[in-house]
N, C-alpha and C. Protein backbone atom coordinates (compact mmCIF):
# COMPACT_ATOMS: atom_id res chain seq x y z
N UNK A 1 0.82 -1.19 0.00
CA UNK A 1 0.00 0.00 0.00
C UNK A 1 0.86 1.26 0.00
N UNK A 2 2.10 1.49 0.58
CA UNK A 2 2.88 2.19 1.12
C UNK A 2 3.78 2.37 0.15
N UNK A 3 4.56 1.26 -1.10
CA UNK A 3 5.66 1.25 -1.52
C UNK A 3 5.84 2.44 -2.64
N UNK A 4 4.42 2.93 -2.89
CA UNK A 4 4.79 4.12 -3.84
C UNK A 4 5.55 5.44 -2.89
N UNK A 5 5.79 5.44 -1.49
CA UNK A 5 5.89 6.30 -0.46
C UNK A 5 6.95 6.58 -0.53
N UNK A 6 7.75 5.50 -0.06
CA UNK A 6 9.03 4.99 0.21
C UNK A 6 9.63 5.22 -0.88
N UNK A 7 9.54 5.30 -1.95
CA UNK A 7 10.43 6.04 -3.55
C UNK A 7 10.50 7.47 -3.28
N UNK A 8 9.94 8.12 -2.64
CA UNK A 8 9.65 9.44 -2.73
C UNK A 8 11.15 10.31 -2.78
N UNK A 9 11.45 11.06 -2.95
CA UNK A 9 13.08 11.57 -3.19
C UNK A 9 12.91 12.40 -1.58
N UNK A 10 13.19 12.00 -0.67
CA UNK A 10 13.48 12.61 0.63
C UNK A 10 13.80 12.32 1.62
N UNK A 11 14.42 13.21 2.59
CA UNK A 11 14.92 12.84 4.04
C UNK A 11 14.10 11.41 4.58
N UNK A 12 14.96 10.33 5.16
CA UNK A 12 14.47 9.44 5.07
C UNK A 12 13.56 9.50 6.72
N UNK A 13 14.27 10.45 7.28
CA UNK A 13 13.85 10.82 8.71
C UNK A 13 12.01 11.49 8.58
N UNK A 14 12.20 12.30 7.59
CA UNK A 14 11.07 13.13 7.00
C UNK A 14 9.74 12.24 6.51
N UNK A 15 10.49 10.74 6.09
CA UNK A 15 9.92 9.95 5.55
C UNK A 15 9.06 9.18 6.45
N UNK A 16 9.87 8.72 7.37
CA UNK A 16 9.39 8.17 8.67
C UNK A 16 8.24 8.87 9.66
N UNK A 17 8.74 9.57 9.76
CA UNK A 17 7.53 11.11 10.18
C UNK A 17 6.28 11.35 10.01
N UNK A 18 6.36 11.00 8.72
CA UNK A 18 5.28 11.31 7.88
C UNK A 18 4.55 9.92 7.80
N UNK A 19 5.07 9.11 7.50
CA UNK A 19 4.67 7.66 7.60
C UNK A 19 3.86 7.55 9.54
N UNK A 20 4.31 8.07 10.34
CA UNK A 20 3.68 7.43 11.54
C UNK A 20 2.80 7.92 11.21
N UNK A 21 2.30 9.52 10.85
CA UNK A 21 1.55 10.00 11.30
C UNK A 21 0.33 9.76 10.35
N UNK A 22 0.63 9.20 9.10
CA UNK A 22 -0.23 8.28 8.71
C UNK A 22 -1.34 7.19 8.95
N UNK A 23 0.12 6.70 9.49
CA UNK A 23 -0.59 5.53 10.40
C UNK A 23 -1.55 5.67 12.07
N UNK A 24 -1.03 6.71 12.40
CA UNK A 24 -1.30 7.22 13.87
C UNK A 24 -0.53 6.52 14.89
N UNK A 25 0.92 6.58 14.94
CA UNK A 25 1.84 5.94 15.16
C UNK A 25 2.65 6.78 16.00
N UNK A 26 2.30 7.96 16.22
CA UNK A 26 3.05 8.58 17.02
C UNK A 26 3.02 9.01 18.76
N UNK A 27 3.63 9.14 19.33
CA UNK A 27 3.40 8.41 20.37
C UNK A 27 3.01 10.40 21.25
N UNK A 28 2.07 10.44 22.16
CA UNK A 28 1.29 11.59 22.35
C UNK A 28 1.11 11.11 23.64
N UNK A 29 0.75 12.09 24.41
CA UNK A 29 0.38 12.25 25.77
C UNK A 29 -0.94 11.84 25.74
N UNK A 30 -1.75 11.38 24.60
CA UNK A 30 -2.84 10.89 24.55
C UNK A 30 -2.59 8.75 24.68
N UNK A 31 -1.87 8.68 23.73
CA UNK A 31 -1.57 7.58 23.67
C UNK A 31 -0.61 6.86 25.26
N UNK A 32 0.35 7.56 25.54
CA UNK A 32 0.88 7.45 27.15
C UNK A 32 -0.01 6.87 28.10
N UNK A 33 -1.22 7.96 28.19
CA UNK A 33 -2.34 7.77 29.26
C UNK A 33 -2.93 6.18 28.94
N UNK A 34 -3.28 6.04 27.53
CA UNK A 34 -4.13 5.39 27.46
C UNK A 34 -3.36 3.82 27.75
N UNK A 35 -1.63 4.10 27.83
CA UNK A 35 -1.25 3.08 28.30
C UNK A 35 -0.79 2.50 29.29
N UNK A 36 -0.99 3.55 30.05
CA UNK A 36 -1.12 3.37 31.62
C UNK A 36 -0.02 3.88 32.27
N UNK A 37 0.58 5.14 31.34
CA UNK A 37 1.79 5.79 31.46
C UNK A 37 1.38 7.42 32.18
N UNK A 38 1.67 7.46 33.31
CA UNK A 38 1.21 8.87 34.04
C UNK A 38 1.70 10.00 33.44
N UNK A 39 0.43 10.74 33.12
CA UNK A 39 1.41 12.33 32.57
C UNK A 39 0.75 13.06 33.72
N UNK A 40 0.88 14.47 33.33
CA UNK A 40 0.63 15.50 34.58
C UNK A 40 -0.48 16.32 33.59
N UNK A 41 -0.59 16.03 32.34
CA UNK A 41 -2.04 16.58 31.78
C UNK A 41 -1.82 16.18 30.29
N UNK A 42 -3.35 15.51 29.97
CA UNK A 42 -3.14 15.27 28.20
C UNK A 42 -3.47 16.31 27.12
N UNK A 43 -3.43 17.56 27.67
CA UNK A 43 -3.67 18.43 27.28
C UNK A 43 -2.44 19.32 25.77
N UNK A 44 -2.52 19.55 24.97
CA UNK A 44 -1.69 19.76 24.40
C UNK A 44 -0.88 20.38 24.50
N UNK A 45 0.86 19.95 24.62
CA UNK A 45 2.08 20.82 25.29
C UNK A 45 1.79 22.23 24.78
N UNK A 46 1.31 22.72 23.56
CA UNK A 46 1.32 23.86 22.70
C UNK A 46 0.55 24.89 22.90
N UNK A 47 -0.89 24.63 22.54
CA UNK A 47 -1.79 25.46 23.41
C UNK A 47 -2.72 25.14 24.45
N UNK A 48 -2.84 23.60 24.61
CA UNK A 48 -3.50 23.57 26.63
C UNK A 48 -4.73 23.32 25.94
N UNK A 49 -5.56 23.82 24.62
CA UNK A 49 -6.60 23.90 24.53
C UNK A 49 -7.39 22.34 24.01
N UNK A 50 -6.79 21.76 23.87
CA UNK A 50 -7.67 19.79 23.53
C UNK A 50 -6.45 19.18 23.66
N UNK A 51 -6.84 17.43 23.80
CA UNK A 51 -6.00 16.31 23.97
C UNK A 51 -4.98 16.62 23.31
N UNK A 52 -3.68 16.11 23.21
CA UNK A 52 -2.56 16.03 22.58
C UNK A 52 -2.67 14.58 21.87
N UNK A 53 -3.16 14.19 20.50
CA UNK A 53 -3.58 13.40 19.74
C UNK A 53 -2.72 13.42 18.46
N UNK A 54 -2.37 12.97 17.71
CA UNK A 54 -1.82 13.03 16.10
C UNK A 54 -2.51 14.09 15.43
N UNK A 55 -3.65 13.69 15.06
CA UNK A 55 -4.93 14.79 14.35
C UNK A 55 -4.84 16.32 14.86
N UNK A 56 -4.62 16.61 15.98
CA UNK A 56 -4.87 17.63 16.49
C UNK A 56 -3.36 18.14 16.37
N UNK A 57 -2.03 17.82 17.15
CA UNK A 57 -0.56 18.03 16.74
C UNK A 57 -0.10 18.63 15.56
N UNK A 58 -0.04 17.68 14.49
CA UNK A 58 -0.32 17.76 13.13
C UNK A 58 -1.05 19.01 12.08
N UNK A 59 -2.62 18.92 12.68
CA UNK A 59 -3.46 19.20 11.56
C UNK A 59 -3.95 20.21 12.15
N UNK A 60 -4.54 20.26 13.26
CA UNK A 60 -5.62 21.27 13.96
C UNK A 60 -4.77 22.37 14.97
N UNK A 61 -4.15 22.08 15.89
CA UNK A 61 -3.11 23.08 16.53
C UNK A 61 -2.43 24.32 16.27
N UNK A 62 -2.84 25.42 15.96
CA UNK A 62 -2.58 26.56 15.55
C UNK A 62 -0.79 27.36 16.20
N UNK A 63 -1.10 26.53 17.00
CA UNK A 63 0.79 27.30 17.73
C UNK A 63 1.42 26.00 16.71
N UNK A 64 1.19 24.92 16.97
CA UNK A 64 2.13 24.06 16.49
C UNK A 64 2.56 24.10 14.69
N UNK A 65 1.44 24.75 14.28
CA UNK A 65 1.73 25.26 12.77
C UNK A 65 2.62 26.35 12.93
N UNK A 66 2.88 26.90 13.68
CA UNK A 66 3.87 28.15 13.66
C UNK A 66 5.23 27.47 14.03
N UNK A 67 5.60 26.31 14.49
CA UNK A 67 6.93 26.29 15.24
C UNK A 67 7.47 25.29 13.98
């Protein structure tokens, strides 16, 4: 499903990256909790304002598009 990805001409780090977050593979203060890993809030490191999730990190997070 993937192998047209992996040709792509780029940082292979960049590649990887992009690939978790595909998958939802990246590991979040959402995902921590849910594994029985204590945080001190799942709130997003960035703006505080919803879970710290892939979708939200990524796509929805307005500070985190700036950094």
């Amino acid at each position: 499903m993937f192998n047209w990805f992996w040709r792509i001409k780029a940082l292979h780090s960049a590649q990887v990256t992009t690939w978790r977050v595909l998958k939802n593979r990246i590991t979040t203060k959402v995902e921590l909790h849910r594994h029985g890993i204590v945080v001190e809030s799942v709130l997003c490191c960035f703006c505080g304002a919803k879970e710290e999730e892939v979708r939200h990190l990524f796509f929805e997070c307005r500070i985190s598009w700036m950094v």
